[in-house]
Protein backbone atom coordinates (compact mmCIF):
# COMPACT_ATOMS: atom_id res chain seq x y z
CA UNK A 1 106.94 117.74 131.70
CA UNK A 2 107.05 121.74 132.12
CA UNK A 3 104.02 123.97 130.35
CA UNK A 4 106.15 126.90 130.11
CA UNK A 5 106.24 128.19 126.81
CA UNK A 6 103.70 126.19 125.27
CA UNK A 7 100.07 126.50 123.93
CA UNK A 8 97.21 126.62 125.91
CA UNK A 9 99.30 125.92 129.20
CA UNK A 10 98.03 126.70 132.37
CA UNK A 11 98.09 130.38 133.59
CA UNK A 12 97.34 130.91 137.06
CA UNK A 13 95.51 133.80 137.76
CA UNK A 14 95.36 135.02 141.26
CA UNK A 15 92.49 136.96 142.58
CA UNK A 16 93.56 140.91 143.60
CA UNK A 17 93.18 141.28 147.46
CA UNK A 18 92.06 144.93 148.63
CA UNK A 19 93.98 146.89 151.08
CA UNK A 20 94.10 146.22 154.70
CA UNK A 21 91.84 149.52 155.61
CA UNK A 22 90.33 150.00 152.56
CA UNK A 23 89.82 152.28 149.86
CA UNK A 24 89.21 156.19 150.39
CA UNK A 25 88.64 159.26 148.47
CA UNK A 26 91.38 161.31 147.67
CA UNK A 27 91.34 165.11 149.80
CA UNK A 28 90.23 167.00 145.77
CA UNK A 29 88.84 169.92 147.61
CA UNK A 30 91.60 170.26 149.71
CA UNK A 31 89.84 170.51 152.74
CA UNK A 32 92.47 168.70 155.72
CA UNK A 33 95.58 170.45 153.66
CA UNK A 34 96.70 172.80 155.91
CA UNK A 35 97.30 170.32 158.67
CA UNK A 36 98.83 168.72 156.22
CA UNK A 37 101.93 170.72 155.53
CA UNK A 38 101.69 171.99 159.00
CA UNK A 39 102.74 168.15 159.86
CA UNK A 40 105.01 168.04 156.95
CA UNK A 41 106.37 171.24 158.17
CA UNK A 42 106.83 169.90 161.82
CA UNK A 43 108.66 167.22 160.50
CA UNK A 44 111.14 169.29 158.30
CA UNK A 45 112.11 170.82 161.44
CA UNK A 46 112.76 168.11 163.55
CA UNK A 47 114.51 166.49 160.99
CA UNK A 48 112.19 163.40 159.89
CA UNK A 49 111.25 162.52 163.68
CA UNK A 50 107.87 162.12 164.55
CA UNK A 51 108.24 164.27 167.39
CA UNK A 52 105.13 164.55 170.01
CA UNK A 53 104.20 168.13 168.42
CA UNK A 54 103.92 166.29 164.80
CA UNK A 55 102.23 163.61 166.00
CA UNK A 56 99.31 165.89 167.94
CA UNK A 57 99.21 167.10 163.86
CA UNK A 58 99.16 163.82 162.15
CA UNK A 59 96.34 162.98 164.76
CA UNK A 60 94.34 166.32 163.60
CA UNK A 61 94.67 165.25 159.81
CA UNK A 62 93.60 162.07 160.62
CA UNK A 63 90.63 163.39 162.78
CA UNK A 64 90.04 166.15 159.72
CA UNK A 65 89.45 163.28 156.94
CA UNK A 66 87.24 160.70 159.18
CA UNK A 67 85.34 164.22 159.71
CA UNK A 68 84.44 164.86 156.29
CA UNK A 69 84.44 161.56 155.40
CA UNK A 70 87.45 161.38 153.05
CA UNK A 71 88.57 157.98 155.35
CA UNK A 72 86.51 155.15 157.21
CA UNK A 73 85.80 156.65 160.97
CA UNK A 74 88.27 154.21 163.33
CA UNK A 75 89.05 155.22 167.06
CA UNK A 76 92.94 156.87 167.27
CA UNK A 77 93.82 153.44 169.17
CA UNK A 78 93.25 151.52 165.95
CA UNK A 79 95.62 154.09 163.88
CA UNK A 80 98.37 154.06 166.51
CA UNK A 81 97.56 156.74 168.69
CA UNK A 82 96.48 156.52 172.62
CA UNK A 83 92.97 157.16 173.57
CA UNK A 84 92.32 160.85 175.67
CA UNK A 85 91.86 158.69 178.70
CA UNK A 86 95.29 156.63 179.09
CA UNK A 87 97.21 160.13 177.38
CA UNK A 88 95.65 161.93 180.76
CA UNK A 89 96.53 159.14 183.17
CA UNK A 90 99.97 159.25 181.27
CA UNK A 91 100.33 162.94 181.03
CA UNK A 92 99.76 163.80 185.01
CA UNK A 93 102.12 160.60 186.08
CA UNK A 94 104.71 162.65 184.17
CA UNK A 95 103.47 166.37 185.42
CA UNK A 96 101.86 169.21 184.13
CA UNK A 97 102.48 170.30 180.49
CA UNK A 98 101.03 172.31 178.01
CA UNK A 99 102.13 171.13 174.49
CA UNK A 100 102.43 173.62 171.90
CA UNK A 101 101.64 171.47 168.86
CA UNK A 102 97.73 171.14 171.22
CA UNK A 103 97.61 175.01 171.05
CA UNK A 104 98.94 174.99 167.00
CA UNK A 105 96.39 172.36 166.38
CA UNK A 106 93.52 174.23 167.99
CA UNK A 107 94.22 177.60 166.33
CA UNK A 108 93.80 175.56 162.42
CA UNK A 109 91.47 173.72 163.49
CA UNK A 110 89.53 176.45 164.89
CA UNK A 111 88.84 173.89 167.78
């Protein structure tokens, strides 16, 4: 015997469940947006890759919103990125460098 279609039949409702990190506020004052298209930027010009120099941005963006609050704070390690600590120990097994995108980041950050 099948309810669909007929009066009063059961409806199911389902409960909503909330995103996996949560709700935040959207950037209104526009506060983190020149990172912004400086990462969207970086990524126009390597094609779509997230390339090591767009990633040091995405990282800044991220840093910029837990900052003023427009996100939850989380370490970098929880959002995919590797904490200052292992990049060292990785950075001097693979020799001295000086990434631009660090200096780029710096200089809008005014860091």
């Amino acid at each position: 015997m099948s309810t669909f279609g007929s009066p009063g039949g059961r409806q199911i409702i389902s409960k909503p469940n909330p995103p996996e990190r949560g709700s935040f506020p959207l950037d209104h004052e526009a506060e983190c947006q020149p990172i912004m298209k400086q990462y969207l930027r970086c990524l126009r010009s390597h094609r779509g890759i997230n390339d090591d120099e767009c990633r040091h941005l995405s990282k800044g963006y991220l840093q910029c919103r837990m900052d003023r609050n427009l996100m939850a704070q989380d370490s970098m390690r929880n959002l995919g990125y590797q904490e200052p600590e292992q990049q060292l120990k990785d950075d001097a097994s693979n020799g001295p460098s000086d990434p631009p995108a660090a200096k780029k980041l710096a200089e809008v950050t005014g860091k």
